[in-house]
Protein backbone atom coordinates (compact mmCIF):
# COMPACT_ATOMS: atom_id res chain seq x y z
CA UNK A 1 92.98 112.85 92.48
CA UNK A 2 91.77 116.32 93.12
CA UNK A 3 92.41 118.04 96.37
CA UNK A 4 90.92 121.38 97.36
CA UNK A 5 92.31 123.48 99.93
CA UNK A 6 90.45 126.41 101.75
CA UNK A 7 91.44 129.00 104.25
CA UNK A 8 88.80 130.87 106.34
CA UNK A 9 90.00 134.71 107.73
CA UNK A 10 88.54 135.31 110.83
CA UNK A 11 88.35 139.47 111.21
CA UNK A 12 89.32 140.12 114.83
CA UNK A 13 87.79 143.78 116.35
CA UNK A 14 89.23 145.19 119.22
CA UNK A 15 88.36 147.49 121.67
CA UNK A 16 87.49 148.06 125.88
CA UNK A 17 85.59 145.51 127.65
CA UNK A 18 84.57 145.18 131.06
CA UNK A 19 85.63 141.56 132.39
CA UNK A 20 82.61 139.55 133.81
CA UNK A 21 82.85 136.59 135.54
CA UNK A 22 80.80 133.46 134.90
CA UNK A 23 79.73 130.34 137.22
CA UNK A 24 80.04 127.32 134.40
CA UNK A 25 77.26 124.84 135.44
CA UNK A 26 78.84 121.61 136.91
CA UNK A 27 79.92 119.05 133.47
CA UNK A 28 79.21 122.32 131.28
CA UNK A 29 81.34 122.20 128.41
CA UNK A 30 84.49 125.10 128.21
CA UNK A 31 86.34 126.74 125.69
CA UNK A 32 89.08 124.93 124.16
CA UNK A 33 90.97 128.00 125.32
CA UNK A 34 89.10 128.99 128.41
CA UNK A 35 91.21 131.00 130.38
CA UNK A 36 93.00 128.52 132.64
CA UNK A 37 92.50 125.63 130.94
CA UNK A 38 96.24 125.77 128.60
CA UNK A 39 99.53 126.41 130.49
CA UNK A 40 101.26 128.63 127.79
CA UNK A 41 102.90 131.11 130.61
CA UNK A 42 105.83 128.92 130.46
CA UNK A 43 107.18 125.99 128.01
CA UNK A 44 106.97 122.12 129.43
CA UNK A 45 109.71 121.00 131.40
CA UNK A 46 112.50 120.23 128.65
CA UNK A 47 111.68 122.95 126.09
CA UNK A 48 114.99 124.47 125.27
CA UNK A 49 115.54 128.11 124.63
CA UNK A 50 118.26 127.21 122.82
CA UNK A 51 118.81 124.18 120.39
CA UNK A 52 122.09 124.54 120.19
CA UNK A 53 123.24 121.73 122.57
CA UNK A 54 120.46 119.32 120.76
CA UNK A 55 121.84 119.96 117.87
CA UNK A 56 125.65 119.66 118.56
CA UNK A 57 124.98 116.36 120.04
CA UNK A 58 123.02 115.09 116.67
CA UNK A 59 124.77 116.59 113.86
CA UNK A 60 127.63 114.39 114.04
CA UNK A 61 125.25 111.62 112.53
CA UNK A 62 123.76 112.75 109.59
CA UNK A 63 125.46 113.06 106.71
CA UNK A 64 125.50 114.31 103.24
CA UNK A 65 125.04 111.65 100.45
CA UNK A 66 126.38 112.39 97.14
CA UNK A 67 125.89 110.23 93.45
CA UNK A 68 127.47 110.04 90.06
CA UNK A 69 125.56 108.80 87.29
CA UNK A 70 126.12 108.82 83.35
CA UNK A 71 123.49 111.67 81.33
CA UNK A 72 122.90 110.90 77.74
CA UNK A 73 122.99 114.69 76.41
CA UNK A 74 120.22 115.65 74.42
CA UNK A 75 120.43 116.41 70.69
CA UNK A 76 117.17 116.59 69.14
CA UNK A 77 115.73 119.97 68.85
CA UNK A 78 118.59 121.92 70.25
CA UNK A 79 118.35 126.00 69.68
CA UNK A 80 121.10 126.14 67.23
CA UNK A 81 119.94 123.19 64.40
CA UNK A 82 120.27 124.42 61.63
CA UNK A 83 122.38 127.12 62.32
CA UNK A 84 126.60 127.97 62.42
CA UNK A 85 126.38 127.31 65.67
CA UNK A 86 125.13 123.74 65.34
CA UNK A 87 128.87 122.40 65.31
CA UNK A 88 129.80 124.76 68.40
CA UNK A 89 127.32 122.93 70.21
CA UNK A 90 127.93 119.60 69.03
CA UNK A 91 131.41 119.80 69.90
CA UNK A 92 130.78 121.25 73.58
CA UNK A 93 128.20 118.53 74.35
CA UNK A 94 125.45 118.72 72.16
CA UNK A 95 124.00 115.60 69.71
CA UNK A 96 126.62 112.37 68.85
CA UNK A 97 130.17 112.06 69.03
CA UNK A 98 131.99 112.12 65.75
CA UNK A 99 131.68 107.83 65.58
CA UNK A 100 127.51 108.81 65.82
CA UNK A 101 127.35 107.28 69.09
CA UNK A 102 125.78 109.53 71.87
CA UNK A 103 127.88 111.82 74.17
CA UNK A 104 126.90 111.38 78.05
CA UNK A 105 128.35 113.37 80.73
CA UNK A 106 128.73 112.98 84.30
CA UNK A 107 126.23 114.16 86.55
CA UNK A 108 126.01 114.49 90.54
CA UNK A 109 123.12 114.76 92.56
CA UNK A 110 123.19 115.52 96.17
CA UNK A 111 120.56 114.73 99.71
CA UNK A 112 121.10 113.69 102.94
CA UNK A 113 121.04 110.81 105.45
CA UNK A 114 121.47 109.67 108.91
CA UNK A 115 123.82 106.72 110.79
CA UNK A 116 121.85 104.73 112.46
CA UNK A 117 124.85 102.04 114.02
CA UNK A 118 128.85 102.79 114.85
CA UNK A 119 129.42 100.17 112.22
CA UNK A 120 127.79 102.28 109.36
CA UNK A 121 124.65 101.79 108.52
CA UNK A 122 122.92 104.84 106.64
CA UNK A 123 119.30 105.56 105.99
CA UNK A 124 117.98 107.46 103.12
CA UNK A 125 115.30 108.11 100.72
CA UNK A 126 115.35 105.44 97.66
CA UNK A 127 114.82 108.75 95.04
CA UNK A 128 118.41 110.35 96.79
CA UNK A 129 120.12 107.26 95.65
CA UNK A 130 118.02 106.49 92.13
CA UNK A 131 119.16 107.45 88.79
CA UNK A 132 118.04 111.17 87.62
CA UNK A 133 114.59 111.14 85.18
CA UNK A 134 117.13 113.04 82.97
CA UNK A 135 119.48 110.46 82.44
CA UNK A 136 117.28 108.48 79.98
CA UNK A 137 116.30 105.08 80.20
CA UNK A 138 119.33 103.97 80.37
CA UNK A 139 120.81 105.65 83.38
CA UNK A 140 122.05 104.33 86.67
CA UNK A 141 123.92 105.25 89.53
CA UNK A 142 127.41 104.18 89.05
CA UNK A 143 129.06 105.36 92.76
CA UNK A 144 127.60 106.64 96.22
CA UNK A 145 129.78 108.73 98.69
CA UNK A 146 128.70 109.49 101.86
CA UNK A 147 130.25 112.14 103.78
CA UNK A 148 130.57 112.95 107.40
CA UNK A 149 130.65 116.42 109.13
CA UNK A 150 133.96 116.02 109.25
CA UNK A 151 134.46 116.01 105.66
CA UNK A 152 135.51 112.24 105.79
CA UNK A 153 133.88 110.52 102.74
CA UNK A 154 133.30 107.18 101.90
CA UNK A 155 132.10 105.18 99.31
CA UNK A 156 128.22 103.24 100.23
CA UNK A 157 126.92 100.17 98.77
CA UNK A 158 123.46 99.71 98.84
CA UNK A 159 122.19 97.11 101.38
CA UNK A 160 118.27 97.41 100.12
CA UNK A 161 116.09 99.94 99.11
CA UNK A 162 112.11 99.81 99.13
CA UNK A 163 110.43 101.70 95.95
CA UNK A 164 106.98 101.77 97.58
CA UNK A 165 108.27 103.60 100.91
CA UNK A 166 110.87 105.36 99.27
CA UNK A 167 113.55 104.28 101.94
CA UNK A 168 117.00 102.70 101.01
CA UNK A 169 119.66 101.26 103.60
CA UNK A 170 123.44 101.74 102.74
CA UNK A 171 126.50 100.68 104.65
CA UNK A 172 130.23 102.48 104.57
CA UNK A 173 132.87 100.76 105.71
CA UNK A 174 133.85 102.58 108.97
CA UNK A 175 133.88 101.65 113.03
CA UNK A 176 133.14 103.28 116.05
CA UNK A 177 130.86 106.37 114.15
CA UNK A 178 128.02 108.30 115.68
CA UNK A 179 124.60 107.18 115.07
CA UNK A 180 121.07 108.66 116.63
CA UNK A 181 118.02 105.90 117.31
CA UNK A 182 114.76 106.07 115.69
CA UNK A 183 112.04 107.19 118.36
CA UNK A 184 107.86 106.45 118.60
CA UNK A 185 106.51 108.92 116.25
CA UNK A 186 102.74 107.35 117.38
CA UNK A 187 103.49 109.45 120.23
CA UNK A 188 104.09 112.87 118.17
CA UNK A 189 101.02 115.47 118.52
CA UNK A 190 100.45 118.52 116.46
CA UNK A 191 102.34 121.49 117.19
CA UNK A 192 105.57 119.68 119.15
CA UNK A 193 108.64 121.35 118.31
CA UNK A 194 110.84 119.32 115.96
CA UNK A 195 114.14 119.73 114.71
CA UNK A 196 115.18 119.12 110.82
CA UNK A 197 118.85 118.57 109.56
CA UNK A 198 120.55 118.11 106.49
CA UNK A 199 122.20 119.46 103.21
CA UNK A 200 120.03 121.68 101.01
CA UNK A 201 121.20 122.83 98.09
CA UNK A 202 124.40 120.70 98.97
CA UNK A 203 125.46 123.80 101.52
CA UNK A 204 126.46 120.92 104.05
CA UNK A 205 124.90 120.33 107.62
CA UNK A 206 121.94 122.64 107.89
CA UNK A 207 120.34 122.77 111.48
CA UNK A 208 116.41 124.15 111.05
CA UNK A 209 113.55 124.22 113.85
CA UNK A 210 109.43 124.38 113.65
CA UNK A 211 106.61 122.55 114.82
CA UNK A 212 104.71 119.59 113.73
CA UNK A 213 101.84 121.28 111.59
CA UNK A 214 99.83 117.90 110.65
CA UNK A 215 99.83 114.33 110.77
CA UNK A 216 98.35 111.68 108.85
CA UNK A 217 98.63 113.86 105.92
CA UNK A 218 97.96 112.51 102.50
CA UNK A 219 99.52 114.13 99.57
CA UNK A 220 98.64 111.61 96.56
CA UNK A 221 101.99 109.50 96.56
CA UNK A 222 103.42 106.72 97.40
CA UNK A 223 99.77 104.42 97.64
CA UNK A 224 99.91 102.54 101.07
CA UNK A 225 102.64 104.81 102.27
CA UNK A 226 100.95 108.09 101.91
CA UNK A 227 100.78 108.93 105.16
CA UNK A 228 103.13 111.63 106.57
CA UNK A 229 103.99 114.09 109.30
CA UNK A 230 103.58 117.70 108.01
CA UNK A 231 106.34 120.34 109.43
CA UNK A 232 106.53 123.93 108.95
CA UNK A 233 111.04 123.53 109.59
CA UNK A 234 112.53 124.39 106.69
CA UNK A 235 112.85 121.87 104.18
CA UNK A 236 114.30 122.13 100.94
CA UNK A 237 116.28 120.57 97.79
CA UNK A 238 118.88 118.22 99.76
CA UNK A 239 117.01 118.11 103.02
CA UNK A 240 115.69 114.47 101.34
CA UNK A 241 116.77 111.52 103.92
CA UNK A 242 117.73 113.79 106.57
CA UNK A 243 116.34 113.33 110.04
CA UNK A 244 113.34 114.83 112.17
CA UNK A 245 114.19 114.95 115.36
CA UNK A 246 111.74 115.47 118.98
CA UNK A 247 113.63 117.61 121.48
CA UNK A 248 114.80 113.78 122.89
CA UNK A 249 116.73 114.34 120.05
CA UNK A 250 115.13 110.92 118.67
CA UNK A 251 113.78 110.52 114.79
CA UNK A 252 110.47 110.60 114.42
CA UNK A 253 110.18 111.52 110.58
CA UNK A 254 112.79 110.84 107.31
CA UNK A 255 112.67 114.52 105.27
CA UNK A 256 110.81 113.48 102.00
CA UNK A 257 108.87 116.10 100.23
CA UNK A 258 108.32 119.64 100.09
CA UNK A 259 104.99 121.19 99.07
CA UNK A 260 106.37 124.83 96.90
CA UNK A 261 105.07 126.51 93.83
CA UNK A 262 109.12 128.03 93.66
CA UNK A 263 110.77 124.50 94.54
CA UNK A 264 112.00 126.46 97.63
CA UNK A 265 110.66 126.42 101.46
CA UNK A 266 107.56 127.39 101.90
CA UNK A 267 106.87 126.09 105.27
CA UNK A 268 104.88 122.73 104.23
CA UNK A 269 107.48 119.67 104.39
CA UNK A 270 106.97 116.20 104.73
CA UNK A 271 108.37 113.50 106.26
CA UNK A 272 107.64 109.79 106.56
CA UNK A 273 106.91 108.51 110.44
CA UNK A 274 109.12 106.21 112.05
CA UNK A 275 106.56 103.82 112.75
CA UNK A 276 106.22 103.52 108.72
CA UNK A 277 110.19 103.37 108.28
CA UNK A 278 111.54 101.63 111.45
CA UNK A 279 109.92 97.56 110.38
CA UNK A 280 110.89 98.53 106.59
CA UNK A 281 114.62 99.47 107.60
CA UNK A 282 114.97 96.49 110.24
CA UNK A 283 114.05 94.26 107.22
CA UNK A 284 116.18 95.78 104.85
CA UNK A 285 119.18 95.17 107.29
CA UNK A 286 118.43 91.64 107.61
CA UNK A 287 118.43 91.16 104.00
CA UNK A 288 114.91 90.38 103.59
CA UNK A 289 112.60 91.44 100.66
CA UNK A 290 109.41 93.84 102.01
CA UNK A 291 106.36 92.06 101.48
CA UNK A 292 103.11 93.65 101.59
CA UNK A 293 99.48 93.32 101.73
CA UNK A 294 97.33 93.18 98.31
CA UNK A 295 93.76 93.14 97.67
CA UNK A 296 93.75 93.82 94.40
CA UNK A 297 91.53 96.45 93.50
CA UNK A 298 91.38 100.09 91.71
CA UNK A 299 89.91 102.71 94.19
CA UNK A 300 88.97 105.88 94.10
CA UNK A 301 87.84 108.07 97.23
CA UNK A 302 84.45 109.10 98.41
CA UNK A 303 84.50 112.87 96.61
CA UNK A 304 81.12 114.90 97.53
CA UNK A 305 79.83 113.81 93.38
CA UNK A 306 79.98 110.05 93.96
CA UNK A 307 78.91 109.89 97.26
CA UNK A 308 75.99 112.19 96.57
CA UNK A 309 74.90 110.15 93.50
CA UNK A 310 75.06 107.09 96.24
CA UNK A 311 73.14 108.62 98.58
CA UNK A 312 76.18 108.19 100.97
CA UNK A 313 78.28 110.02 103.03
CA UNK A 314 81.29 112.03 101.10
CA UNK A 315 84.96 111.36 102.83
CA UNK A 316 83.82 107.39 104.21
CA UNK A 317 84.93 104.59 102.43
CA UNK A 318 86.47 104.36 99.18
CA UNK A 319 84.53 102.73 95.80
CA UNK A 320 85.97 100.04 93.51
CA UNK A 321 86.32 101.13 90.11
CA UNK A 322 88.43 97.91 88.79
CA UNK A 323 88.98 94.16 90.19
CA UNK A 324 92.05 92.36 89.08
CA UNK A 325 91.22 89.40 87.84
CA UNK A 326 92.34 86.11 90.22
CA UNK A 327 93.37 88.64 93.31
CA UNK A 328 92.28 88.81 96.80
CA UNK A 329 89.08 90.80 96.09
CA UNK A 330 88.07 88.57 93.24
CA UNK A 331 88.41 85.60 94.90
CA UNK A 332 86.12 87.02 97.55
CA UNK A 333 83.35 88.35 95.53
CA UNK A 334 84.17 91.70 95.59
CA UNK A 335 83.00 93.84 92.54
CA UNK A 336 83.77 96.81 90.75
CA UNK A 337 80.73 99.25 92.24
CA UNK A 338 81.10 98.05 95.70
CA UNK A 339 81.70 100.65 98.26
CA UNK A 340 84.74 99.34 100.95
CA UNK A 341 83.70 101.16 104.44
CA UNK A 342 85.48 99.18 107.13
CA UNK A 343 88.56 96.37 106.77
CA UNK A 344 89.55 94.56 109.84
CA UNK A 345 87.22 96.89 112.24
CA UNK A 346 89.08 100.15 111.35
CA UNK A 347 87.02 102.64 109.58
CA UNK A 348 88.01 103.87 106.23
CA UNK A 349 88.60 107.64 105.69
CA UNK A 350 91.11 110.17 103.94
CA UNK A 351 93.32 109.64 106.99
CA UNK A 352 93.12 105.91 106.94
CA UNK A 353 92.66 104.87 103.57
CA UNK A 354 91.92 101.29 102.05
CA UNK A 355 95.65 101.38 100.40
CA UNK A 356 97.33 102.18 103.77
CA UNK A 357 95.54 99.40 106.09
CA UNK A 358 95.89 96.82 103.53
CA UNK A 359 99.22 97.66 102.58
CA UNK A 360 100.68 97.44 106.49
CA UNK A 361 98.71 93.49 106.68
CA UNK A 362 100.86 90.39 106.18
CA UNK A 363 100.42 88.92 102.98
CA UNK A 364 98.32 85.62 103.46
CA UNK A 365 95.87 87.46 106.54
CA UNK A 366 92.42 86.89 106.63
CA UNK A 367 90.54 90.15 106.82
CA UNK A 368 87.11 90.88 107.43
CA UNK A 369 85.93 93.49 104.89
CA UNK A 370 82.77 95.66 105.16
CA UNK A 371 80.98 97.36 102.16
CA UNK A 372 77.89 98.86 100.82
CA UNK A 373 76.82 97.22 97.24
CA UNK A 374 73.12 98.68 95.59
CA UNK A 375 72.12 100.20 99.27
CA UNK A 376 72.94 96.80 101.14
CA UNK A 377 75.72 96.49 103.51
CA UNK A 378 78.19 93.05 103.31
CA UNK A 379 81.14 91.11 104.84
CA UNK A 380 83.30 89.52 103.13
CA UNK A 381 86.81 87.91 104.08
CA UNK A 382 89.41 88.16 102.08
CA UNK A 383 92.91 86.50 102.32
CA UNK A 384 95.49 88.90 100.90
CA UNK A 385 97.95 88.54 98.53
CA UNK A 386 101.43 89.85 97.75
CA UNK A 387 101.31 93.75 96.28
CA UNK A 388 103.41 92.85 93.04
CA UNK A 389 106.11 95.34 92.68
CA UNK A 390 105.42 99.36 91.77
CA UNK A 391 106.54 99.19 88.03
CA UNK A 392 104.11 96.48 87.82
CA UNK A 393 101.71 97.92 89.07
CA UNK A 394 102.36 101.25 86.95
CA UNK A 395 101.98 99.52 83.71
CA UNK A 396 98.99 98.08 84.58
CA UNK A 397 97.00 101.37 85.64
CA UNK A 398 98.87 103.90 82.85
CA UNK A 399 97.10 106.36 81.22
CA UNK A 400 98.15 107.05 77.70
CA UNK A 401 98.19 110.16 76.10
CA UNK A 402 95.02 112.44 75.68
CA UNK A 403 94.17 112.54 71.73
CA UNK A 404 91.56 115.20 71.99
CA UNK A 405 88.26 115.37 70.07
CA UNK A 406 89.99 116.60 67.37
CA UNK A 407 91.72 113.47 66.28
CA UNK A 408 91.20 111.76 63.20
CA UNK A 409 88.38 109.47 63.54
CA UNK A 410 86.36 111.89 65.97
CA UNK A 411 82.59 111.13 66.64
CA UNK A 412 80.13 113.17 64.52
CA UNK A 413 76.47 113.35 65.58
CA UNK A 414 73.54 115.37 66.84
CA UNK A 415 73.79 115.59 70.72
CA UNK A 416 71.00 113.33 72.51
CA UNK A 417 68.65 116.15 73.61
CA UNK A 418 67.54 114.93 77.10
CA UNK A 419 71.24 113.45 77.97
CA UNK A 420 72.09 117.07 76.85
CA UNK A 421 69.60 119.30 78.81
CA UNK A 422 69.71 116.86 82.16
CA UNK A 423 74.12 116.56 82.59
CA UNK A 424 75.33 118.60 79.49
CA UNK A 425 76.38 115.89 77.76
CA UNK A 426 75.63 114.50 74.01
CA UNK A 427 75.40 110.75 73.69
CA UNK A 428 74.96 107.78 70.99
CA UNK A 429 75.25 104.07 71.38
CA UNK A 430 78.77 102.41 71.18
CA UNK A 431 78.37 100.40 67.86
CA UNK A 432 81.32 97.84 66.96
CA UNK A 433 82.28 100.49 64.15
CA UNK A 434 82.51 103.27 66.61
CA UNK A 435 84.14 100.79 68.71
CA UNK A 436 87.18 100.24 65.74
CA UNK A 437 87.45 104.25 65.08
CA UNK A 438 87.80 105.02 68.51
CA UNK A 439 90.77 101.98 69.07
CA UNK A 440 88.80 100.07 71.55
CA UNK A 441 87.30 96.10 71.81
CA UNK A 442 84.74 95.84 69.69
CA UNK A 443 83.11 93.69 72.00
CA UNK A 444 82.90 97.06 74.73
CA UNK A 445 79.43 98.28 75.32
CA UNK A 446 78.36 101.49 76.25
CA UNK A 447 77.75 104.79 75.22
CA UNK A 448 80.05 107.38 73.33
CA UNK A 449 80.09 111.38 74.50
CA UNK A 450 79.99 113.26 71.25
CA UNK A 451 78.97 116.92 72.47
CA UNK A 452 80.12 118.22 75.83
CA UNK A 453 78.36 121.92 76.91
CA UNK A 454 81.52 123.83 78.22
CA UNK A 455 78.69 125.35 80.83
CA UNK A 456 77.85 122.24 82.29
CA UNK A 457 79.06 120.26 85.59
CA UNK A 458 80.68 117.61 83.16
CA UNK A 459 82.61 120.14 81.25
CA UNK A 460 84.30 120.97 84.99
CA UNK A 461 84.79 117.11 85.66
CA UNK A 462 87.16 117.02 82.44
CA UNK A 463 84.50 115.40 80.24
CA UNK A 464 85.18 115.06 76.51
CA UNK A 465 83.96 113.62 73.41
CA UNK A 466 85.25 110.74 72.44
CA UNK A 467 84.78 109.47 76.04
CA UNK A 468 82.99 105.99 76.75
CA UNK A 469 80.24 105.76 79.48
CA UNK A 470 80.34 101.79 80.56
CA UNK A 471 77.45 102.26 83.47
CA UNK A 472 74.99 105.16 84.83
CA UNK A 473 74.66 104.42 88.95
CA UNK A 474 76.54 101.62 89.07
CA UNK A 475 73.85 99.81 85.96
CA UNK A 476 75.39 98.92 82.78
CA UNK A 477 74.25 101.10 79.93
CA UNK A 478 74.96 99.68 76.31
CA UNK A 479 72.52 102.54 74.20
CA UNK A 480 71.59 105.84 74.36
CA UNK A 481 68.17 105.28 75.89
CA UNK A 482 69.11 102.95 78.49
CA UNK A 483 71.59 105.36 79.75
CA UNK A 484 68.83 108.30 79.24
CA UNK A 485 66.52 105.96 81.38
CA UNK A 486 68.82 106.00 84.37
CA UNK A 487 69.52 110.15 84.41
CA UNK A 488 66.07 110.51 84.75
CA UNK A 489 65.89 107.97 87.12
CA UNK A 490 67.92 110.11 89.45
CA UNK A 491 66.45 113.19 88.32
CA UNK A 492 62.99 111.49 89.68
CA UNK A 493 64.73 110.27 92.44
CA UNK A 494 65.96 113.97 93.69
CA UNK A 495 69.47 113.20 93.16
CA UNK A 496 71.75 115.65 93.14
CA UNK A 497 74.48 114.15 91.32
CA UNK A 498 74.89 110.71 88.98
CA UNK A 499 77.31 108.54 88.88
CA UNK A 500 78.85 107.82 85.64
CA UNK A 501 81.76 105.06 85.03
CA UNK A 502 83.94 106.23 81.99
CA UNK A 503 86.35 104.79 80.15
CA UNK A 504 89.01 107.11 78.05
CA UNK A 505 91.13 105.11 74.92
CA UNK A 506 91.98 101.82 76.58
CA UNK A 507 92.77 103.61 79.89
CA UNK A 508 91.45 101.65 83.05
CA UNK A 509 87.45 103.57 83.25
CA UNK A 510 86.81 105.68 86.47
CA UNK A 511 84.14 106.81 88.43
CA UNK A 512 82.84 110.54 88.05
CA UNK A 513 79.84 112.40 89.88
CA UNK A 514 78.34 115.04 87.57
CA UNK A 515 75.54 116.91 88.99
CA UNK A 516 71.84 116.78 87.54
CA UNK A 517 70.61 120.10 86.19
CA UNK A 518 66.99 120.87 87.74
């Protein structure tokens, strides 16, 4: 998933100007910053000019969490192999103990939470309390401590933790403690001043202020749960499970993820709502397992390519480029091609995405589901299913590791001269030969890119040989002329853009909009 990101400079020119007053026509439409029309002279009643007091009442309940897990050091291609030094380093924690087993070392790793009931209950992010990429596939988290402002600590055991929302519950064994309450972050607008604490960089409590900067902001993780409140309060390394707090001093917002080119602040953090983490939390606590929503279905969003080769509006409704087999969507007649607009009356759209809605239903509802297939609009109910759990669901949608045209096996041909001159790419029929070279079924059909023009719009999509085109425009193509046909289809058509559906290795295929060359 792409995302683009522009910022327009407005130049502002100053000088004398005689004021002139206006009579607006009765209903006439104002300036969103007609004089008169914002109170900004002084705050709202219950701004502080000081947080101090806010945050001397909340600190006292969030805490520093702290874990210990075993590291497998890494031997293989070490600086000094082959060298005199190769022993130093073995001995100091380099490559396999002397019995050629591997030497592992302790390793901490620090974040923050919050107490959310006198008798100990902590909330945190699931990643604070999950073992370090680093530690291998081996590793896992073999203590928690949890310590209080007061430098009490305490060992946590982990009540229940929820991969998909990245939230985890733990409980110490302690009475009577401070705690804060989560608050209605539905009520939260842009620019409301909001208060972040926690431990970066493991300094201990850490009081920062700013303002809400977005919400509903989608940042390409965490599929239904990629939804967040964007703050411009300093956030940083450590700051993860730590509170946001409204100047009620309730939470609206668990410290997540930072957006930074250093890894330091750079005034875009993230933080999940408490209208996402509140029901996950009270289920956790109970002891129940968090069951979702699940259609069953590989999307991919409305980008200005495929919805121009659609003839439909860009940033509405997401297109189905896979159905699982047996799922939700399946059982409903959904296909791979359709366009989902609407589920259960709510529109989709970057801010409220197909994965989100579907994600927050009960597994077993019956929604109504509204989509565009060949030009034709459809509903269809569907009656969910359970989303099976993220490693699952990783495994099934992996993408293996580029080979490059380069590799051995690599298609050889003339380029197709009128796929070439229309989209810039080179193109011969999938045969069951080609099929065996390239490591794929040799029952797949379609056609195989053997000569990309670095010039062209398919060059810029990531287009390479070797790659398999399954359908032109949603059609199936299985040779070189059928899939010809269709370009110039579109080309007669005035198209703009076509849509191609493209398969890389045995990676699930994809939808891509490349653009027509007039």
């Amino acid at each position: 998933m792409r995302y683009a990101y522009g910022i327009t400079a407005a130049l502002l020119a100053g000088g004398a100007a005689a004021t002139l007053t206006l009579q607006q026509p009765v209903g006439a439409q104002v300036a969103q910053n007609a004089p008169g029309s914002i109170n900004a002279a002084a705050p709202r009643p219950g701004a502080p000019m000081s947080f101090a007091d806010l945050a001397a009442k909340l600190q006292p309940a969030v805490v520093n969490i702290s874990t210990t897990q075993k590291i497998q050091v890494r031997s293989g291609g070490n600086a000094f192999s082959g060298t005199p030094f190769e022993e130093l380093f073995r001995r100091f924690g380099g490559g396999q103990g002397d019995d050629g087993r591997p030497i592992t070392r302790e390793a901490t790793s620090l974040g923050s939470g919050f107490i959310i009931s006198p008798d100990g209950y902590v909330v945190t992010n699931n990643h604070v309390i999950s073992a370090s990429p680093e530690g291998g596939s081996g590793a896992v988290v073999s203590s928690i401590t949890v310590t209080l402002p007061d430098r009490k600590e305490y060992k946590a055991t982990i009540v229940g933790r929820d991969q998909t929302s990245d939230l985890a519950l733990l409980k110490i064994d302690a009475k009577n403690l401070p705690f804060v309450q989560f608050g209605d972050s539905t009520r939260t607008r842009v620019g409301d001043w909001v208060v972040a604490i926690g431990n970066p960089f493991g300094l201990g409590g850490t009081v920062t202020a700013g303002i809400v900067s977005a919400l509903h902001r989608s940042i390409g993780i965490n599929g239904p749960y990629d939804r967040y409140i964007q703050t411009d309060a300093s956030i940083n390394q450590g700051n993860s499970g730590g509170p946001m707090f409204d100047l009620q001093g309730n939470v609206i917002g668990i410290n997540t993820a930072i957006f930074s080119p250093t890894g330091g602040n750079v005034g875009i953090g993230f933080a999940i709502p408490a209208e996402e983490a509140k029901p996950i939390i009270d289920q956790l606590r109970t002891g129940q397992r968090v069951r979702r929503g699940y259609l069953g279905v590989g999307i991919q969003p409305m980008t200005e390519d495929i919805a121009s080769s659609l003839g439909l509006p860009k940033d509405r409704g997401e297109i189905v480029a896979r159905v699982e087999p047996g799922e939700a969507a399946a059982r409903a007649g959904i296909r791979q091609g359709d366009v989902i607009v609407r589920v259960d009356g709510q529109e989709i759209t970057p801010d409220n995405t197909l994965s989100y809605i579907v994600g927050k239903a009960a597994v077993g509802a019956r929604l109504p589901i509204e989509l565009i297939r060949e030009g034709q609009r459809k509903t269809v109910t569907v009656t969910l299913g359970e989303r099976p759990p993220e490693d699952q669901l990783a495994s099934a949608g992996n993408l293996d590791a580029d080979q490059g045209d380069d590799a051995p096996g690599a298609v050889q041909g003339s380029p197709d001269q009128s796929t070439r001159s229309a989209i810039g790419l080179g193109l011969q029929t999938l045969t069951p030969d080609i099929a065996r070279r390239l490591g794929v079924s040799s029952t797949l059909r379609g056609v195989v890119v053997n000569y990309v023009d670095p010039s062209s719009d398919a060059a810029a999509n990531g287009f390479q040989p070797r790659d398999i085109i399954l359908q032109v425009n949603n059609v199936p193509v299985a040779t070189v002329q059928a899939a010809a046909a269709k370009i110039a289809e579109a080309q007669k058509a005035k198209r703009p853009t076509v849509l191609l559906f493209v398969q890389r290795g045995n990676n699930p295929p994809r939808y891509v909009g490349v653009q027509i060359r007039n």
